[in-house]
N, C-alpha and C. Protein backbone atom coordinates (compact mmCIF):
# COMPACT_ATOMS: atom_id res chain seq x y z
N UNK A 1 -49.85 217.75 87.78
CA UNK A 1 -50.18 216.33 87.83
C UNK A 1 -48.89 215.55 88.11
N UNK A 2 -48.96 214.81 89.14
CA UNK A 2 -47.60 213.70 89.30
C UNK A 2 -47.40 212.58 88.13
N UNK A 3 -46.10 212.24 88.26
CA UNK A 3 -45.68 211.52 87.31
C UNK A 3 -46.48 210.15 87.16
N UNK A 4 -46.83 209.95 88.59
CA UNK A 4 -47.24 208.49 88.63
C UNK A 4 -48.99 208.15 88.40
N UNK A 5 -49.40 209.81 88.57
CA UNK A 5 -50.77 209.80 87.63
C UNK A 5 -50.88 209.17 85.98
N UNK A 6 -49.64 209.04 85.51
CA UNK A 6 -49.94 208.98 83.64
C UNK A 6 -49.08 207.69 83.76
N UNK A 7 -48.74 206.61 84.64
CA UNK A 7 -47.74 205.39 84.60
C UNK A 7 -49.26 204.89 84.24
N UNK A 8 -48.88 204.07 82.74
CA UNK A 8 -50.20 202.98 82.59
C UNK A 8 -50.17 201.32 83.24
N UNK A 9 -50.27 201.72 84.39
CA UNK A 9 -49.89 200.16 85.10
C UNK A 9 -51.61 199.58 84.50
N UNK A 10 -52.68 199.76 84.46
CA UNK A 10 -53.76 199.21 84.31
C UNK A 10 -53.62 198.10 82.75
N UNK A 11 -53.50 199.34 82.13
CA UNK A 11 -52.92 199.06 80.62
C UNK A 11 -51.85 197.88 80.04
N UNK A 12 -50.70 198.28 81.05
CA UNK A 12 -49.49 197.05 80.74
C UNK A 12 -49.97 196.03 81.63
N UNK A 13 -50.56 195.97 82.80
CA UNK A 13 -51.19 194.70 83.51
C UNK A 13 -52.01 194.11 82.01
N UNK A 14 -52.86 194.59 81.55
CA UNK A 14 -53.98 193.88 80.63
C UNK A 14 -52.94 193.11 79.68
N UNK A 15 -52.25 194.18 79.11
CA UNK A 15 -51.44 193.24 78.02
C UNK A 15 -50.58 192.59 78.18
N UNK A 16 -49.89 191.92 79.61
CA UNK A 16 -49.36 191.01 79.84
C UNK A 16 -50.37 190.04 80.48
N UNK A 17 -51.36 190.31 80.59
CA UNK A 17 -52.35 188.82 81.01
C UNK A 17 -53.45 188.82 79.64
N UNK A 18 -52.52 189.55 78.76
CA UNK A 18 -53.56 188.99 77.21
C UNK A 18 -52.53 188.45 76.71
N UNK A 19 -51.27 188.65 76.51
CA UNK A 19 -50.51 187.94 76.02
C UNK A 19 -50.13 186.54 76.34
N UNK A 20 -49.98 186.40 77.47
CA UNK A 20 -49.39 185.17 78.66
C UNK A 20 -50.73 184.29 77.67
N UNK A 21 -51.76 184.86 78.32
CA UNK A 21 -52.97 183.97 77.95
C UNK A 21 -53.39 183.51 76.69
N UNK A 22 -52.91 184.55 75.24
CA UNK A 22 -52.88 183.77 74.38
C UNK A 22 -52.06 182.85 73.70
N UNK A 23 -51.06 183.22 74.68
CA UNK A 23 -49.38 182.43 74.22
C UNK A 23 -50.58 180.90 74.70
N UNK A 24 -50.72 181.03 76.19
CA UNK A 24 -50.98 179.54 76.51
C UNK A 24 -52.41 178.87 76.04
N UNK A 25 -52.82 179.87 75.53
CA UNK A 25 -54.53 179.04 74.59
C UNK A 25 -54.22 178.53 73.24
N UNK A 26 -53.13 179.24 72.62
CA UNK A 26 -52.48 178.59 71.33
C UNK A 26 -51.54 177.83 71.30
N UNK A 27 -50.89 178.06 72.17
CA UNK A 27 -49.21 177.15 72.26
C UNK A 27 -49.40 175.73 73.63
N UNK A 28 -49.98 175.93 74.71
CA UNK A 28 -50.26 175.01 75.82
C UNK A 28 -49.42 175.48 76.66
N UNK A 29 -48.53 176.60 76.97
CA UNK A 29 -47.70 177.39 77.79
C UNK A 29 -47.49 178.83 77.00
N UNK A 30 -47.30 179.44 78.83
CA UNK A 30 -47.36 180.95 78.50
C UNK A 30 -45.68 181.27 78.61
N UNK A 31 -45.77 182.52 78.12
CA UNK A 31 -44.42 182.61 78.00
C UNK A 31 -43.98 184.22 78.43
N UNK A 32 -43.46 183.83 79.76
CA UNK A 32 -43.49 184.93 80.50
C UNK A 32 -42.99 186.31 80.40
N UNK A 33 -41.51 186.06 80.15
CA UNK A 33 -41.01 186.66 79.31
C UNK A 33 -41.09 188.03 78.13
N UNK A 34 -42.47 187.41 77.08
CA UNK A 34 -42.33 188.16 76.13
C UNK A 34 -43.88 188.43 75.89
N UNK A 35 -44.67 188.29 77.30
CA UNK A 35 -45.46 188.73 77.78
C UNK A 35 -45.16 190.12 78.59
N UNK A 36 -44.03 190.06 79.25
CA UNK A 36 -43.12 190.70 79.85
C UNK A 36 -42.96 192.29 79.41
N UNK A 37 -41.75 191.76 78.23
CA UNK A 37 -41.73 192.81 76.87
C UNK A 37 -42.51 193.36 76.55
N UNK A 38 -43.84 192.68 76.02
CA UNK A 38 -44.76 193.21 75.28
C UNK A 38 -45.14 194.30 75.97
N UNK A 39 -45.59 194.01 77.47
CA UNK A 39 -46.47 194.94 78.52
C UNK A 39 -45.98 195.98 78.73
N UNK A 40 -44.24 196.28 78.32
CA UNK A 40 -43.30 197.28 78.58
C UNK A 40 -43.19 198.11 77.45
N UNK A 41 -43.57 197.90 76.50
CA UNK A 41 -43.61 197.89 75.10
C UNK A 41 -44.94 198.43 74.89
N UNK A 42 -45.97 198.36 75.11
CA UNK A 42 -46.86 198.57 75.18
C UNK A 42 -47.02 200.23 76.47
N UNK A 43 -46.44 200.10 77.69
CA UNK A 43 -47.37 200.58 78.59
C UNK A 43 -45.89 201.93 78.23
N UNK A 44 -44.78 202.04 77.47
CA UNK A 44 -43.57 203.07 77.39
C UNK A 44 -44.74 204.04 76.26
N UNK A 45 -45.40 203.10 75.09
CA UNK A 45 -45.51 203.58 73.96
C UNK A 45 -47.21 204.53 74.54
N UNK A 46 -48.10 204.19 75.34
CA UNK A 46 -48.96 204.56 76.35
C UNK A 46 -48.21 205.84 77.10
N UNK A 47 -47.41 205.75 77.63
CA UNK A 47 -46.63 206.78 78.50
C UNK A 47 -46.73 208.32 77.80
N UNK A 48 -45.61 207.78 76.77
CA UNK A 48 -45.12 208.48 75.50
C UNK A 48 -46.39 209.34 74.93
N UNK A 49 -47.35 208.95 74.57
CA UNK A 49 -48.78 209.23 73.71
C UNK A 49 -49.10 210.27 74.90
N UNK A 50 -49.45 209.81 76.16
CA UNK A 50 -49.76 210.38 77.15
C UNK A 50 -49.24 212.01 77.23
N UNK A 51 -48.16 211.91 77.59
CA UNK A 51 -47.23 213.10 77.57
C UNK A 51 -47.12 214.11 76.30
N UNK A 52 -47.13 213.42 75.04
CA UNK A 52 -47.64 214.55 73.98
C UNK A 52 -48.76 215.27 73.80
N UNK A 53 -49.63 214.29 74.11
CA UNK A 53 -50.77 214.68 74.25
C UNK A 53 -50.87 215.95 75.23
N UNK A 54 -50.86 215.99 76.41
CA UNK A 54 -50.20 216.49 77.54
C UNK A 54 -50.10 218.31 76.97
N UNK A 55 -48.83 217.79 76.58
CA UNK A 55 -47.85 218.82 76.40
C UNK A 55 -48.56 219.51 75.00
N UNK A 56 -49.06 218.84 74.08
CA UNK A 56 -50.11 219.62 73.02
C UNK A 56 -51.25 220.99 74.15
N UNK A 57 -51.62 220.02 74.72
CA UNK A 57 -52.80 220.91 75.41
C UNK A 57 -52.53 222.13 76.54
N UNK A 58 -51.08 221.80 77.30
CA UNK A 58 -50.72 222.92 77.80
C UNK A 58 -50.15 224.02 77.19
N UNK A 59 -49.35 223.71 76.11
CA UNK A 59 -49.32 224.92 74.78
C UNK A 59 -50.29 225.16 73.87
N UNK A 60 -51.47 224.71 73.86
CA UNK A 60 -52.84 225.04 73.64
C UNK A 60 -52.77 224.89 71.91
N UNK A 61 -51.98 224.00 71.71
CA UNK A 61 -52.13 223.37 70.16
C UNK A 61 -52.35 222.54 69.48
C-alpha cells in the first residue's frame, strides 16, 4: 500500500472546516491558524493510529 493511501487529507479537511466554523459561530471570526494546527494535530495523530494498526495486522497480533 502507498504512503499516500493512509494521508488523512479527508479527515484533517473536516476538522479544519469544523474548527474555523465553530471558532466563527461562537466568536464572529474564524481563526485560521489554529484551525490550521488543529487539522495537523488531528490528521498526524490519524496517520499514527493508522500505521499501528497496520503494522499490528501484518505481524498478525
Amino acid at each position: 500500500m502507498a504512503f499516500a493511501d493512509n494521508l488523512p487529507i479527508s479527515e484533517s479537511l473536516g476538522v479544519f472546516v469544523g474548527v474555523a466554523g465553530f471558532d466563527w459561530l461562537t466568536e464572529g471570526q474564524a481563526e485560521p491558524l489554529k484551525a490550521l494546527l488543529s487539522a495537523l494535530v488531528a490528521g498526524g495523530v490519524i496517520l499514527a493510529a493508522r500505521r499501528l494498526a497496520r503494522k499490528g495486522r501484518d505481524t498478525g497480533g
